[in-house]
C-alpha atoms as a PDB file:
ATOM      1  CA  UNK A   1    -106.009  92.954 145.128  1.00  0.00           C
ATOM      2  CA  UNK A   2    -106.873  89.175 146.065  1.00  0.00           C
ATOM      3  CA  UNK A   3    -108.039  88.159 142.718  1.00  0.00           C
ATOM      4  CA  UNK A   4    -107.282  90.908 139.951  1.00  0.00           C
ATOM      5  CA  UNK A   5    -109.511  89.310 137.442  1.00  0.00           C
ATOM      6  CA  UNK A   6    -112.741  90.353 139.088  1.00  0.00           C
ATOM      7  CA  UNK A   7    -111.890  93.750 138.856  1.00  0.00           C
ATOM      8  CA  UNK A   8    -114.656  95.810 137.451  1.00  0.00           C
ATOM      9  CA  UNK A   9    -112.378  98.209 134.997  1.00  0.00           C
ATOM     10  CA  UNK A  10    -115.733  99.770 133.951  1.00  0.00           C
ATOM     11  CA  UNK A  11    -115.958 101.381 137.433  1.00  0.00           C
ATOM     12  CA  UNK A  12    -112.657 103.731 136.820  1.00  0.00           C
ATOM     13  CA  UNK A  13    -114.012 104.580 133.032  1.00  0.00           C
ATOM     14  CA  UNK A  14    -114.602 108.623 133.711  1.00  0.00           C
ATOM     15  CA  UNK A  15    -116.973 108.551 130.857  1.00  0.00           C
ATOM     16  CA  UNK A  16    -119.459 106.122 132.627  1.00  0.00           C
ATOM     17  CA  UNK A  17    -121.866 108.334 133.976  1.00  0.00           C
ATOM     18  CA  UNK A  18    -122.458 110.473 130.785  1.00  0.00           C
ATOM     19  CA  UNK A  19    -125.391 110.183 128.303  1.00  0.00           C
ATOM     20  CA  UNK A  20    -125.416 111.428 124.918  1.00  0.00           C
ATOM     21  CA  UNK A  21    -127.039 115.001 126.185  1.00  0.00           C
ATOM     22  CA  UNK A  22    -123.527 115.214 128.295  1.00  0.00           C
ATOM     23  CA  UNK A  23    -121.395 114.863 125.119  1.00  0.00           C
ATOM     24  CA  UNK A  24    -122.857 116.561 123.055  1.00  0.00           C
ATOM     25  CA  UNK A  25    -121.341 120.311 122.171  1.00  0.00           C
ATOM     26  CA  UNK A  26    -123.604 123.526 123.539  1.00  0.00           C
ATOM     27  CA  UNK A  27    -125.118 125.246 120.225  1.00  0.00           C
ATOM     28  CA  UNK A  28    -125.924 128.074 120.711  1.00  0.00           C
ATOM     29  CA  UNK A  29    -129.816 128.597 121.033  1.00  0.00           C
ATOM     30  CA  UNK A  30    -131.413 129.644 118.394  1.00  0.00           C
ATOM     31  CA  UNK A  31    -135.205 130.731 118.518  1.00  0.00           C
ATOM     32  CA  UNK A  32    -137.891 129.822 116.716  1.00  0.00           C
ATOM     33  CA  UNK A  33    -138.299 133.331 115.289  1.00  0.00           C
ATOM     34  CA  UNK A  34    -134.811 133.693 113.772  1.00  0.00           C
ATOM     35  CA  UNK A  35    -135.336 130.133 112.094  1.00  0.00           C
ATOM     36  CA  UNK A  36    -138.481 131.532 110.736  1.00  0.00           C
ATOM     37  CA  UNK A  37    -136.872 134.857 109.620  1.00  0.00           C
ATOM     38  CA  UNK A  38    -134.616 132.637 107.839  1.00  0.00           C
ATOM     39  CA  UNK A  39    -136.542 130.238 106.008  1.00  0.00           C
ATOM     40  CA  UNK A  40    -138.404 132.927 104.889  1.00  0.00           C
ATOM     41  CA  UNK A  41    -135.444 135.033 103.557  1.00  0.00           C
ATOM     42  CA  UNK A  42    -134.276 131.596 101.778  1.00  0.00           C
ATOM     43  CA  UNK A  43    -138.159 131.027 100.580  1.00  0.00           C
ATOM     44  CA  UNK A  44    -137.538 135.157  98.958  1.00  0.00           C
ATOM     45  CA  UNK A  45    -134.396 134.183  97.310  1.00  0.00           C
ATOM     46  CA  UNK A  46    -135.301 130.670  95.992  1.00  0.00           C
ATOM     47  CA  UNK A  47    -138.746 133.086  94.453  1.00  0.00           C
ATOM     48  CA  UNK A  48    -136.616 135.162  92.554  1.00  0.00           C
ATOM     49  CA  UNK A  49    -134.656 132.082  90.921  1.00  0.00           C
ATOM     50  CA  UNK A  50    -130.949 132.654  92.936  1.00  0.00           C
ATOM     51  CA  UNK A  51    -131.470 129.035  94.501  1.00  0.00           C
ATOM     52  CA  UNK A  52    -127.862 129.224  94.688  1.00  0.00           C
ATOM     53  CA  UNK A  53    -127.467 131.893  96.840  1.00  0.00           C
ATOM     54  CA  UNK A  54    -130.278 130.883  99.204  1.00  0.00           C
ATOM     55  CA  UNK A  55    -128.704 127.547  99.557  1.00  0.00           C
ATOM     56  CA  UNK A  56    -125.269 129.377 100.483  1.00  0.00           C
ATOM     57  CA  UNK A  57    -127.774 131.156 102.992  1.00  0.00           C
ATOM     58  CA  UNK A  58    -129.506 128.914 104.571  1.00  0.00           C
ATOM     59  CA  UNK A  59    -126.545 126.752 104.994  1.00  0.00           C
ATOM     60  CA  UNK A  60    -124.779 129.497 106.658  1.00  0.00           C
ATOM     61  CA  UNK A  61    -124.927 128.934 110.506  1.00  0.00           C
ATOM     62  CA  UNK A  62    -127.390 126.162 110.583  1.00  0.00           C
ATOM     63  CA  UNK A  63    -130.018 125.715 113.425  1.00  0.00           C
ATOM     64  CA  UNK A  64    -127.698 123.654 115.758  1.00  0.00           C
ATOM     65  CA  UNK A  65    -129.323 124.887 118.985  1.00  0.00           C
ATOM     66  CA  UNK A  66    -133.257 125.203 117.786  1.00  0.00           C
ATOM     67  CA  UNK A  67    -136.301 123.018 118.953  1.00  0.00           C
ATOM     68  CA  UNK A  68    -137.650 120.253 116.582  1.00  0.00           C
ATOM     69  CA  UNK A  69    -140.724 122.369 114.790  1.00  0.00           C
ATOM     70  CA  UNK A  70    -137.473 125.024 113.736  1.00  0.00           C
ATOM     71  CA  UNK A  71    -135.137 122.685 112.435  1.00  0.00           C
ATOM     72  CA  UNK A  72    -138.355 120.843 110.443  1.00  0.00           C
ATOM     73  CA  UNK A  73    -139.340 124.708 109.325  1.00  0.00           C
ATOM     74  CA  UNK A  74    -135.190 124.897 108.454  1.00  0.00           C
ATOM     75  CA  UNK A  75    -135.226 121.472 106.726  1.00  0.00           C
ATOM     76  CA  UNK A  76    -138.234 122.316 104.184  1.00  0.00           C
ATOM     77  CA  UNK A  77    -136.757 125.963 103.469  1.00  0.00           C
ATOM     78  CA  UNK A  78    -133.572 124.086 102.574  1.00  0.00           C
ATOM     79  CA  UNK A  79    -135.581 121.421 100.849  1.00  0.00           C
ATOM     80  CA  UNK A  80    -137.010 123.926  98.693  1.00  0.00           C
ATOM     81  CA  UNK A  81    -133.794 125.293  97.677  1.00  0.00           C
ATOM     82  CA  UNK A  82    -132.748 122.175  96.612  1.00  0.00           C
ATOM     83  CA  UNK A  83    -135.491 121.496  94.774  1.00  0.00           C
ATOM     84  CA  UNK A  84    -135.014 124.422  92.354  1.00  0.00           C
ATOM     85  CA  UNK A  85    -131.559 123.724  91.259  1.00  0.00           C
ATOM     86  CA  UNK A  86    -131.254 122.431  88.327  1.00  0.00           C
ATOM     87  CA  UNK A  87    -128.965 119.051  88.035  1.00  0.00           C
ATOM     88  CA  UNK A  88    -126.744 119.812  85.770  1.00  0.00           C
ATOM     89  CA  UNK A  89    -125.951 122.903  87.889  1.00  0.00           C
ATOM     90  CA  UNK A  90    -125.654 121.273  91.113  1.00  0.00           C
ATOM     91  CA  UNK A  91    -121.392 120.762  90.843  1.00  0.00           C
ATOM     92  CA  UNK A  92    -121.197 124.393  90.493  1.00  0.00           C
ATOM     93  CA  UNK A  93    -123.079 125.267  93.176  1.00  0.00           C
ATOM     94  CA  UNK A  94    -121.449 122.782  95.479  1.00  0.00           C
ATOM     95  CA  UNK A  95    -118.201 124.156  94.252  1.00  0.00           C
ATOM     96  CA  UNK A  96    -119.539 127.840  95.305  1.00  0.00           C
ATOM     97  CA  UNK A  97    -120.222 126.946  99.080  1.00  0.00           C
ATOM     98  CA  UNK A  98    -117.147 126.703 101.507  1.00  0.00           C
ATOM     99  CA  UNK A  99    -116.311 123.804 103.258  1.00  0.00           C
ATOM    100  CA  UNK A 100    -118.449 124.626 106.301  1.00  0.00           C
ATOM    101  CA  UNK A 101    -121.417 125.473 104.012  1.00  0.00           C
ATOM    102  CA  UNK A 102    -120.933 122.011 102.211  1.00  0.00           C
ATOM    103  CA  UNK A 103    -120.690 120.416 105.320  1.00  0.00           C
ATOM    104  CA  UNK A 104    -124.219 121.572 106.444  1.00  0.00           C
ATOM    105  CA  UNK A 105    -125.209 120.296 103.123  1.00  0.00           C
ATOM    106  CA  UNK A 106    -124.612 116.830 104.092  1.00  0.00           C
ATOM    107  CA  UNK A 107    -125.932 116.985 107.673  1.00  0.00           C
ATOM    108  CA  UNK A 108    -129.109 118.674 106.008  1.00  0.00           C
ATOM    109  CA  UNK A 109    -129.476 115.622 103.489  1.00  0.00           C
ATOM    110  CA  UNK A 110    -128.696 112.665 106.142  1.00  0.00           C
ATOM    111  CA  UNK A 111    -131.748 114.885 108.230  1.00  0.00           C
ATOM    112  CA  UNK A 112    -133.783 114.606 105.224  1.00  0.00           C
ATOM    113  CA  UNK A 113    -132.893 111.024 104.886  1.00  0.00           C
ATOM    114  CA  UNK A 114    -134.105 110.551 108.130  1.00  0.00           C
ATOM    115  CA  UNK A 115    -138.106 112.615 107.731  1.00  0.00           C
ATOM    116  CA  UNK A 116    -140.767 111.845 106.140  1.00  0.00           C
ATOM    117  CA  UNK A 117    -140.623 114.941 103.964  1.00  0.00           C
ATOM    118  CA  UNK A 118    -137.248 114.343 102.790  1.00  0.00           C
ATOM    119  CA  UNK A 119    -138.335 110.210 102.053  1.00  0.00           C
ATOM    120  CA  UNK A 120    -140.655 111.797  99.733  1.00  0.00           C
ATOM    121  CA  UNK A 121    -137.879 113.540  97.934  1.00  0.00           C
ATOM    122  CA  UNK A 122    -135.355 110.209  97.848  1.00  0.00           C
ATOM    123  CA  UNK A 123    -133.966 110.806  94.758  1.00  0.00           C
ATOM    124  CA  UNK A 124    -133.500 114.082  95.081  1.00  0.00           C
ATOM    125  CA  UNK A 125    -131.410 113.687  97.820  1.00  0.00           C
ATOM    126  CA  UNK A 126    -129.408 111.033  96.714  1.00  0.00           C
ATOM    127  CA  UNK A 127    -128.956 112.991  93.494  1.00  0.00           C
ATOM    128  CA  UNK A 128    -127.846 116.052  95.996  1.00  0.00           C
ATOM    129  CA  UNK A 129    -125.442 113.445  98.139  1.00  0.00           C
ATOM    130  CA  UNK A 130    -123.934 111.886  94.786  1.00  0.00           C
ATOM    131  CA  UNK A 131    -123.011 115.175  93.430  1.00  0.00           C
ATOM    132  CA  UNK A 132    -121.376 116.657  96.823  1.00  0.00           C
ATOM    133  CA  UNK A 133    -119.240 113.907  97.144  1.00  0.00           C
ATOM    134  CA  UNK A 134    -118.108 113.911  93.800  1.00  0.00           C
ATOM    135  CA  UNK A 135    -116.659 117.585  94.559  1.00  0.00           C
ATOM    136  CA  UNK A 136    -115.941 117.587  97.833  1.00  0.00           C
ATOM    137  CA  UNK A 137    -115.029 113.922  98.287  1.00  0.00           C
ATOM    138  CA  UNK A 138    -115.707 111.810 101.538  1.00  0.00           C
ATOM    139  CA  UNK A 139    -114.311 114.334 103.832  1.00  0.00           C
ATOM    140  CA  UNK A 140    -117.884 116.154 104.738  1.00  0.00           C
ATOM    141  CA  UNK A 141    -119.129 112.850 105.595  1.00  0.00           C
ATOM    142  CA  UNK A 142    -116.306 111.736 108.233  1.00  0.00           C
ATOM    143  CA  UNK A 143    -117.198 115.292 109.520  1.00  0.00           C
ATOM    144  CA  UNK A 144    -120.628 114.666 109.919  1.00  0.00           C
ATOM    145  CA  UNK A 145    -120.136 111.279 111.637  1.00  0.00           C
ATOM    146  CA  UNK A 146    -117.613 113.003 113.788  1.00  0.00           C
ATOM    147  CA  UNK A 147    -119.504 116.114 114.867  1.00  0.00           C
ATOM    148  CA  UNK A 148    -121.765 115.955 117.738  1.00  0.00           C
ATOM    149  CA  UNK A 149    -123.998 118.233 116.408  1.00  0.00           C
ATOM    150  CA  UNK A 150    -126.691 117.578 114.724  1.00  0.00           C
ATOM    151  CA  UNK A 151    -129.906 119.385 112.901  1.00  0.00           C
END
């Protein structure tokens, strides 16, 4: 230890070598044929006007582990649902969902934030966002920003 300013700290830092792949949580992997079966269960629910119910589904175990073209297929099922609830309606449904459910909710609108499909429905969105955090409060979005996992 001649001159102890030189020392390269970063060298001892045991989280050097990892990327983002290495710190990120296992999901479990989901296949492209369950995420179908699933949008098209919440596709059958949000047809016979129960949009909240197929939100409450779809948000139910969420797609953590699927390949891109799923969790697209997943984010316009959800999309959909969304869609057909009406605005006035949307505290109660938020209200319905538990906290894991509404916590999907706002990963599933920062991912729609994020497409090109879900630009298209902006205000939507925002409308959705606005009206979560207003029941919930700011407590699914220090989740999401903790969570590693991501749609």
């Amino acid at each position: 230890m001649e001159d102890w300013r030189r020392i390269d700290i970063d060298a001892y830092d045991p989280d050097r070598g990892l990327t983002e792949e290495d710190l990120r949580p296992a999901a479990a992997p989901v296949t492209s044929q369950e995420v179908s079966t699933k949008a098209q269960q919440v596709r059958t629910l949000s047809g016979r006007g129960s949009f909240g119910d197929s939100l409450a589904y779809a948000l139910t175990d969420p797609p953590y582990g699927a390949d891109e073209g799923s969790k697209a297929l997943y984010l316009s099922s959800v999309l959909e649902a969304l869609q057909g609830v009406k605005q006035s309606e949307i505290p109660e449904v938020v209200k319905s969902l538990d906290r894991d459910q509404q916590d999907a909710l706002i990963k599933v609108i920062y991912r729609g934030m994020e497409t090109k499909d879900g630009q298209k429905q902006g205000g939507l969105l925002l409308s959705w966002f606005d009206k979560t955090i207003e029941v919930t409060g700011n407590g699914p979005i220090v989740r999401y920003m903790s969570d590693k996992r991501v749609l």
